[in-house]
C-alpha atoms as a PDB file:
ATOM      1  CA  UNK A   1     -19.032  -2.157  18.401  1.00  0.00           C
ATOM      2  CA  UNK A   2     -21.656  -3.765  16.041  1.00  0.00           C
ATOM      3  CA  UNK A   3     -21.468  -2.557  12.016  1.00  0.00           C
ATOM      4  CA  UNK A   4     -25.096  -2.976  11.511  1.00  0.00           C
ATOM      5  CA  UNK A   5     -26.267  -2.461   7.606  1.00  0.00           C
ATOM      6  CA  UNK A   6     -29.413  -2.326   5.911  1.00  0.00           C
ATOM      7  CA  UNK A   7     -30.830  -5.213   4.453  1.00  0.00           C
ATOM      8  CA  UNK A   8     -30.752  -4.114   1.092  1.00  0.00           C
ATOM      9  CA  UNK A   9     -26.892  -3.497   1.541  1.00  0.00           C
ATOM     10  CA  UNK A  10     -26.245  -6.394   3.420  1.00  0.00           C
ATOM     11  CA  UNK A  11     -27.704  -8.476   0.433  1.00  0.00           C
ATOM     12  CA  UNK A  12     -25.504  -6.543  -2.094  1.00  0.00           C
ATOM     13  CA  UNK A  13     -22.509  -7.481  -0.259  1.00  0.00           C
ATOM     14  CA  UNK A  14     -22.986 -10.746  -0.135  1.00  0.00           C
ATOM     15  CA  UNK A  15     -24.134 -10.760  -3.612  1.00  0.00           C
ATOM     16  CA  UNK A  16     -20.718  -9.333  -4.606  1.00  0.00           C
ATOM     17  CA  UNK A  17     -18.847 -11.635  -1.815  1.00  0.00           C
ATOM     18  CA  UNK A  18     -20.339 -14.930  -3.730  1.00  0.00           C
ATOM     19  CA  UNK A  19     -19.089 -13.132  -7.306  1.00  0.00           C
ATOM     20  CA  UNK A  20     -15.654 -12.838  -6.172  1.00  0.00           C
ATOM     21  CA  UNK A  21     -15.305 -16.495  -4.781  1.00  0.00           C
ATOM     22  CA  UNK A  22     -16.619 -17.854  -7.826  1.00  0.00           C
ATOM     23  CA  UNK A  23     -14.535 -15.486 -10.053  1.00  0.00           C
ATOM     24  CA  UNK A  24     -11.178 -15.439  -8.085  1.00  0.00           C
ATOM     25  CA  UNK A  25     -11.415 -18.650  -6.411  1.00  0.00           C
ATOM     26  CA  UNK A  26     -12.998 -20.669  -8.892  1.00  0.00           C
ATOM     27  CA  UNK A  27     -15.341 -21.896  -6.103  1.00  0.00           C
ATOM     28  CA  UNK A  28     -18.509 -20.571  -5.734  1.00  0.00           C
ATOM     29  CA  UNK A  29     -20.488 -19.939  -2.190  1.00  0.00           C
ATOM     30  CA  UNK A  30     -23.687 -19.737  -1.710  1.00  0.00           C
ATOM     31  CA  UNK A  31     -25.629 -16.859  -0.072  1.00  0.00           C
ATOM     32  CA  UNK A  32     -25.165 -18.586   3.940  1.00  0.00           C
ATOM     33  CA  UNK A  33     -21.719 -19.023   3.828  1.00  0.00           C
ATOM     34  CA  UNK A  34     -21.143 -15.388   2.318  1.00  0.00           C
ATOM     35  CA  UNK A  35     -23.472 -14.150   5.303  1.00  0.00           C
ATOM     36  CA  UNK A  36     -21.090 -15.592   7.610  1.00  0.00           C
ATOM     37  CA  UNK A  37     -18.375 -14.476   5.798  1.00  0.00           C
ATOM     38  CA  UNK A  38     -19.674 -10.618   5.517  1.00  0.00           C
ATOM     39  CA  UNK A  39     -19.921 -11.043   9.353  1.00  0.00           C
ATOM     40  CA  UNK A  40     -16.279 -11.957  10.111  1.00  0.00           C
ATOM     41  CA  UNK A  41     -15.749  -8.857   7.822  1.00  0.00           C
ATOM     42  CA  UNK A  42     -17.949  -6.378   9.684  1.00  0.00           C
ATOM     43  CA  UNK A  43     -16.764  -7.771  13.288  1.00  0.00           C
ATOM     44  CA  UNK A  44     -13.134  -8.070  12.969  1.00  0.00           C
ATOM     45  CA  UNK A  45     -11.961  -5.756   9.690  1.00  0.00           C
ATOM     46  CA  UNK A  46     -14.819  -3.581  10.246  1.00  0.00           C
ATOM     47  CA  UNK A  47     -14.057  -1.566  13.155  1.00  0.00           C
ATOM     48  CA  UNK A  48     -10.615  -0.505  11.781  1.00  0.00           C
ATOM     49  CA  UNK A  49     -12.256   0.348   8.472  1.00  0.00           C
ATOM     50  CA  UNK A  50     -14.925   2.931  10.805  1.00  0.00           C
ATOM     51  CA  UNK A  51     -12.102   4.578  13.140  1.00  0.00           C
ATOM     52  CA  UNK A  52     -10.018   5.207   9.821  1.00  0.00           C
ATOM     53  CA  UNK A  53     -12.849   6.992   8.345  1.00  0.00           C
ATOM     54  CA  UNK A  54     -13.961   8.626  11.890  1.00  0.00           C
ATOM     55  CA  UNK A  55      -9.908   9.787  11.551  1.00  0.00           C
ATOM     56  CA  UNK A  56     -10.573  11.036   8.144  1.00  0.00           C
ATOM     57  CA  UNK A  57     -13.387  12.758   8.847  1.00  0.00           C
ATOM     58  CA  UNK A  58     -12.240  14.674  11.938  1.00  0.00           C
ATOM     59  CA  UNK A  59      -8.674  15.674   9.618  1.00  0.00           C
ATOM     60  CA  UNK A  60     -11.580  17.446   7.109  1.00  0.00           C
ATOM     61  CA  UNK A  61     -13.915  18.771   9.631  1.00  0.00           C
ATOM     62  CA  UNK A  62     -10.524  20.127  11.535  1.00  0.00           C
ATOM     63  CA  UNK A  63      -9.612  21.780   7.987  1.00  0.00           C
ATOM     64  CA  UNK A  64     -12.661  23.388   7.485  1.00  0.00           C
ATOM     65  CA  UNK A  65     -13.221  25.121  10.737  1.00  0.00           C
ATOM     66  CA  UNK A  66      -9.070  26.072  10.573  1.00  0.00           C
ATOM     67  CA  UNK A  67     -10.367  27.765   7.333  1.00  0.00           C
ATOM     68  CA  UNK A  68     -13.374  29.397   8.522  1.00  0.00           C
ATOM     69  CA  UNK A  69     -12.038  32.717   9.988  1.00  0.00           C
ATOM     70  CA  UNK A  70     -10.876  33.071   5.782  1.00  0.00           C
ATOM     71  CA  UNK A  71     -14.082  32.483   4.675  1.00  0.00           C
ATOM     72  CA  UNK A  72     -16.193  34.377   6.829  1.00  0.00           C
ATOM     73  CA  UNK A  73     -13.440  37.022   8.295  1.00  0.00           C
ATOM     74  CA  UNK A  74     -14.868  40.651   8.581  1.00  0.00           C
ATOM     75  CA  UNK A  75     -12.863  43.775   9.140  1.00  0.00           C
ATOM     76  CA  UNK A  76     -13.055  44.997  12.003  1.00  0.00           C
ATOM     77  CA  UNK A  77     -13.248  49.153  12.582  1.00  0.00           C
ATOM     78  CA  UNK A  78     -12.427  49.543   8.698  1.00  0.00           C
ATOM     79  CA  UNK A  79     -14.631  52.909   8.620  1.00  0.00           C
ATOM     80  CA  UNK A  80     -11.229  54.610   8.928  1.00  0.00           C
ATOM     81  CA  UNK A  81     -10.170  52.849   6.372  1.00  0.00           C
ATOM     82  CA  UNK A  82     -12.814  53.186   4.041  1.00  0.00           C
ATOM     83  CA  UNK A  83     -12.607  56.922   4.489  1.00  0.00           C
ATOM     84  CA  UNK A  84      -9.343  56.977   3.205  1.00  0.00           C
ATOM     85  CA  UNK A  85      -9.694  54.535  -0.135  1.00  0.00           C
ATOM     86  CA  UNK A  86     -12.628  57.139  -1.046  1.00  0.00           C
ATOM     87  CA  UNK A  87     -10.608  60.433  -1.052  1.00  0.00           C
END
């Protein structure tokens, strides 16, 4: 699988990759090494980073519709009991 991001993105990231070498490292890179870098990140950390948040996502989607017979419930054959509540 191939993390594929925008180029606008991809330039933030390795704007903010080249930041933290030169802040935390004390060595700065320039903008081809933190390409390369960014890669390694999106090929090999990547993919564990996406099937967490696929994992994540199906936990809330699974809440939701587990919660959806409370939300949209109706009574069913409640004239009966209508009736009664009215007398």
């Amino acid at each position: 699988m191939s993390i594929e991001l925008k180029n606008e993105i991809r330039q933030q990231a390795c704007d903010s990759l080249q930041r933290y070498c030169a802040d935390h490292f004390e060595e700065p890179i320039g903008n081809l090494k933190a390409q390369h870098l960014l890669d390694f990140i999106l090929q090999e950390i990547g993919p564990s980073i996406y099937n967490r948040a696929v994992q994540d996502v199906q936990a809330h989607l699974l809440t939701r519709v587990q919660e959806l017979d409370f939300d949209i419930h109706e009574e069913e054959f409640s004239y009966w009991t209508q009736q009664k509540k009215r007398r």
